[in-house]
N, C-alpha and C. Protein backbone atom coordinates (compact mmCIF):
# COMPACT_ATOMS: atom_id res chain seq x y z
N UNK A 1 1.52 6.42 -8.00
CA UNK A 1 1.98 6.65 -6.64
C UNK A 1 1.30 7.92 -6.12
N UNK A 2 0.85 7.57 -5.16
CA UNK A 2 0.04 8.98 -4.22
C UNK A 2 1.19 8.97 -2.87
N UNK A 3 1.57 10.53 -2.84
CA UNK A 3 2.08 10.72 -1.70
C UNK A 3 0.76 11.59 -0.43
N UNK A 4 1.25 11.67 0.66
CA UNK A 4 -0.22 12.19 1.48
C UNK A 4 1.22 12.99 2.48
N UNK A 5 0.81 14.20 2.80
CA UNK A 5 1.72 15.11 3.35
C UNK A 5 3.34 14.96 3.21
N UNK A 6 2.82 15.98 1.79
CA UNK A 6 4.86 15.73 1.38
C UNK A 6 4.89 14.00 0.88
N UNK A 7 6.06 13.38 1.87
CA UNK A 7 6.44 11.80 1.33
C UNK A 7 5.89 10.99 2.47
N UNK A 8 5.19 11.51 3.69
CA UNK A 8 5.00 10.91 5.15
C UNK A 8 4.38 9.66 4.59
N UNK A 9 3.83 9.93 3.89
CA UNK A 9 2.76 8.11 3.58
C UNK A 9 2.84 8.50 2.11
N UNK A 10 3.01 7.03 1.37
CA UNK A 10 3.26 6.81 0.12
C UNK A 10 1.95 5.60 0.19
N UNK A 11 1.08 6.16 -1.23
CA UNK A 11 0.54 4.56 -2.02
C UNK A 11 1.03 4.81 -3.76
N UNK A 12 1.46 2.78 -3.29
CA UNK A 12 1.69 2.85 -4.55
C UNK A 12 0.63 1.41 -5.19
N UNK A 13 0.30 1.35 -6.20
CA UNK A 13 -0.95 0.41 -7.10
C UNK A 13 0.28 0.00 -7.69
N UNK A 14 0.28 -1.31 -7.12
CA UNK A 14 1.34 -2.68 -8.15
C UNK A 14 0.17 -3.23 -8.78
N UNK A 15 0.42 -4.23 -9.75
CA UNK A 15 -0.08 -5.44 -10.07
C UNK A 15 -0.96 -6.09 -9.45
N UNK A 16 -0.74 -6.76 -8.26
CA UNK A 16 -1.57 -7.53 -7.46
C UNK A 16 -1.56 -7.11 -6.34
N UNK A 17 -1.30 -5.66 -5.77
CA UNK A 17 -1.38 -5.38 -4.47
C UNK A 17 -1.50 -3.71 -4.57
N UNK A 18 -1.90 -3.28 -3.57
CA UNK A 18 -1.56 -1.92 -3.16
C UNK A 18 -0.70 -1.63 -2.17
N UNK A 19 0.33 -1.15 -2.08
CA UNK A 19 1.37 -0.87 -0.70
C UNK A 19 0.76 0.60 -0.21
N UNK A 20 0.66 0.36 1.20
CA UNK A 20 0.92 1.64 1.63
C UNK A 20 2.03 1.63 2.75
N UNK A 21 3.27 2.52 2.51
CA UNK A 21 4.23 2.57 3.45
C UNK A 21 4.16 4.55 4.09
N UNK A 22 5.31 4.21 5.14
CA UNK A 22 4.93 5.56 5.74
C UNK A 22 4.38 5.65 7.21
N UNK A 23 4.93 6.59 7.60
CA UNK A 23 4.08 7.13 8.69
C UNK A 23 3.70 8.47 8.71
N UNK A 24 2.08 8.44 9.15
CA UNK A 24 1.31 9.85 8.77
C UNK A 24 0.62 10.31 10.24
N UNK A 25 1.43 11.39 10.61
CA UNK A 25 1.01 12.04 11.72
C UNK A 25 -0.72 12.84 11.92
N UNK A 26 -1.98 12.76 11.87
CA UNK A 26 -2.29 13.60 11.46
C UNK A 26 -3.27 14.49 12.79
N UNK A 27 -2.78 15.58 13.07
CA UNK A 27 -2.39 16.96 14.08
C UNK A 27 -4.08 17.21 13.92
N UNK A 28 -4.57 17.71 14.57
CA UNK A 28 -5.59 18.45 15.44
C UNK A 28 -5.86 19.82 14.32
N UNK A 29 -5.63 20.17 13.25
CA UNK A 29 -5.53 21.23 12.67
C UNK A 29 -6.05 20.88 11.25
N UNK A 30 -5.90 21.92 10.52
CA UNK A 30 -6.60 22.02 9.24
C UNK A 30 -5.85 21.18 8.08
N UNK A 31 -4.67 21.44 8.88
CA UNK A 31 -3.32 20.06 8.18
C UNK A 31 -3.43 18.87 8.06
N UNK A 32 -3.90 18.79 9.63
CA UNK A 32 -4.40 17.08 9.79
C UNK A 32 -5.73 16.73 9.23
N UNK A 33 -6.47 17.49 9.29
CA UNK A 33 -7.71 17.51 8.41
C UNK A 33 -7.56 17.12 7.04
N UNK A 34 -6.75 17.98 6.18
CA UNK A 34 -6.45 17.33 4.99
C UNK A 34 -5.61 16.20 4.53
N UNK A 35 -4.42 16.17 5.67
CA UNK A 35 -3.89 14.68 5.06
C UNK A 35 -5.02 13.41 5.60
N UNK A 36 -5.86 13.64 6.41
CA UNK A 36 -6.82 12.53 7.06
C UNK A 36 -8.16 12.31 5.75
N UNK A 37 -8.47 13.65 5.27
CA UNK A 37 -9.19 13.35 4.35
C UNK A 37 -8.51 12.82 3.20
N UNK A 38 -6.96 13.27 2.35
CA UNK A 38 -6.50 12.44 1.20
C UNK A 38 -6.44 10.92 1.74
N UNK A 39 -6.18 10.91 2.98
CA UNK A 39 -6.09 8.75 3.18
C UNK A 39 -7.83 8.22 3.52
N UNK A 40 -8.55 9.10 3.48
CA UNK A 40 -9.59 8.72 3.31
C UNK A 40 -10.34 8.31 1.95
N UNK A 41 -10.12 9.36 0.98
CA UNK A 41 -10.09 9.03 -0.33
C UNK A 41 -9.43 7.61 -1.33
N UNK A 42 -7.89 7.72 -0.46
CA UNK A 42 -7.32 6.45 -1.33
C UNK A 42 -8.10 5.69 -0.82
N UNK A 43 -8.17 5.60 0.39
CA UNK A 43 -8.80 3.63 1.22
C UNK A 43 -10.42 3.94 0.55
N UNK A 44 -11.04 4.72 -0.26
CA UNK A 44 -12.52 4.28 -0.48
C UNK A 44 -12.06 3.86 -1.53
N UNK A 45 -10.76 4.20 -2.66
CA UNK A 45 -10.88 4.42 -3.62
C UNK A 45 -10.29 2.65 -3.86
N UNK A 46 -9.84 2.67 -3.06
CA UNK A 46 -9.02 0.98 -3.16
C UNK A 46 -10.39 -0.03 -2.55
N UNK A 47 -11.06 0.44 -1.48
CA UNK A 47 -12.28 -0.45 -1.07
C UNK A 47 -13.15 -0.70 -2.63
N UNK A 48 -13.62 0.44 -2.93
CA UNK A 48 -14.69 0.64 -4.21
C UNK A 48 -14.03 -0.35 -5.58
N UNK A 49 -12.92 -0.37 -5.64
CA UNK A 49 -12.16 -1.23 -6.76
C UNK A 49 -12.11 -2.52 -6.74
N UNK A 50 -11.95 -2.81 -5.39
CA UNK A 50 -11.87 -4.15 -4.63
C UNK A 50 -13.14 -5.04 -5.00
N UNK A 51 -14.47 -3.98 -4.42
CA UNK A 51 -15.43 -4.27 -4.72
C UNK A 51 -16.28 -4.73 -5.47
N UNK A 52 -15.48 -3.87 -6.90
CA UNK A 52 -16.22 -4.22 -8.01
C UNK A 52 -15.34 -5.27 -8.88
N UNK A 53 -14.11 -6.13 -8.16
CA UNK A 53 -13.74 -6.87 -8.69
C UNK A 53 -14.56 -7.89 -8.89
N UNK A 54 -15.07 -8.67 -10.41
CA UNK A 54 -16.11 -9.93 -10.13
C UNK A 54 -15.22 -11.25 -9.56
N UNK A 55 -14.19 -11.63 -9.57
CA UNK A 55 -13.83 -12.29 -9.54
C UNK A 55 -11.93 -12.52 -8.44
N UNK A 56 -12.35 -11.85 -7.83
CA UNK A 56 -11.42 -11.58 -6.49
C UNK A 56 -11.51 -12.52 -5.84
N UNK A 57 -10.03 -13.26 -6.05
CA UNK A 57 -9.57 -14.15 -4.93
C UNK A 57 -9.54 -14.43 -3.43
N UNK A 58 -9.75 -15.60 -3.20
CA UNK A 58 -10.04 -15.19 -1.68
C UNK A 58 -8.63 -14.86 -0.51
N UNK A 59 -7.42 -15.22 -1.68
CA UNK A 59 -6.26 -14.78 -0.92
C UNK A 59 -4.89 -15.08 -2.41
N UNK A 60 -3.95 -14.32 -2.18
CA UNK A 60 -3.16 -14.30 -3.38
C UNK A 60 -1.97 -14.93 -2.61
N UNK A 61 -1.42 -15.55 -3.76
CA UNK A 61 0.11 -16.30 -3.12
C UNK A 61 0.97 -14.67 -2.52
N UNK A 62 2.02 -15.53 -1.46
CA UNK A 62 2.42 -14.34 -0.97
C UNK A 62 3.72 -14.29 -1.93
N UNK A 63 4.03 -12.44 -2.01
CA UNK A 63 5.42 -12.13 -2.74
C UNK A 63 6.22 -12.02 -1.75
N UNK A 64 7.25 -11.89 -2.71
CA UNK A 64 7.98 -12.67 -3.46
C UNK A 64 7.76 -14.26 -3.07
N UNK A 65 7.91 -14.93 -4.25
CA UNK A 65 7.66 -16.43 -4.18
C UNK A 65 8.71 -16.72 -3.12
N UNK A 66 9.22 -18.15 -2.44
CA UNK A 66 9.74 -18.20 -2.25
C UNK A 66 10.60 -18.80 -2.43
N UNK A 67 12.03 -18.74 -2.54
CA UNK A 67 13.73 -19.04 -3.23
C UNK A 67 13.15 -20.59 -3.11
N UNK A 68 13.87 -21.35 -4.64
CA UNK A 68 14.07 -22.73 -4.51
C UNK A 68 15.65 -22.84 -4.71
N UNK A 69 16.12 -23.52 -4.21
CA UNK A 69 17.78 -24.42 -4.19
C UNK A 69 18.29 -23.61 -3.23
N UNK A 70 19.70 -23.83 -3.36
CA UNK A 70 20.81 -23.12 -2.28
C UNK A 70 21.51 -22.57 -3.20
N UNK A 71 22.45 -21.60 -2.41
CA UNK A 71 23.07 -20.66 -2.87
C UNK A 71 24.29 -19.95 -2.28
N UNK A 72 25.54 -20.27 -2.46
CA UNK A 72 26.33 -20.33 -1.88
C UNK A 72 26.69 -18.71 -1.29
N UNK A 73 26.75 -18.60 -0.21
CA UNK A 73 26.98 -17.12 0.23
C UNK A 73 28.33 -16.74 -0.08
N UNK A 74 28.15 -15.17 -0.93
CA UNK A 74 29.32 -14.58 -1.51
C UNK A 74 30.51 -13.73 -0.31
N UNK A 75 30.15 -13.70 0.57
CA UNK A 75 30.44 -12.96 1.85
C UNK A 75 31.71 -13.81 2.57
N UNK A 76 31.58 -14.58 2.85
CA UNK A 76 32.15 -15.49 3.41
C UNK A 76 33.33 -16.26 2.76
């Protein structure tokens, strides 16, 4: 998990995906300069990986699968 200013933007490297959640402000200043350069780093660092996958799918089933049967709602 890479955080980028404090917790504002989180990456995290699953299994079959990379998440990035968050929102990252980044300001006119030497601040914004550096959190703009750490999300510059992850996204080459995830492009460059991507890249050198030989054998990268051209699209992955989406997660979570989705629910088979019914299921009686506990709420109610």
């Amino acid at each position: 998990m890479l955080n980028i200013a404090g917790d504002a933007l989180n990456i995290a490297n699953g299994k079959t995906r990379v998440t990035i959640s968050g929102d990252l402000g980044i300001a006119r200043d030497q601040a914004g300069l550096a959190n703009a350069l750490a999300l510059q780093k992850a996204v080459n660092a995830i492009v460059d990986a991507l890249q050198k996958e030989p054998s990268l799918p051209a699209k992955l089933p989406d997660e979570p699968a989705a629910p088979t049967g019914k299921t009686d709602n506990p709420f109610i």
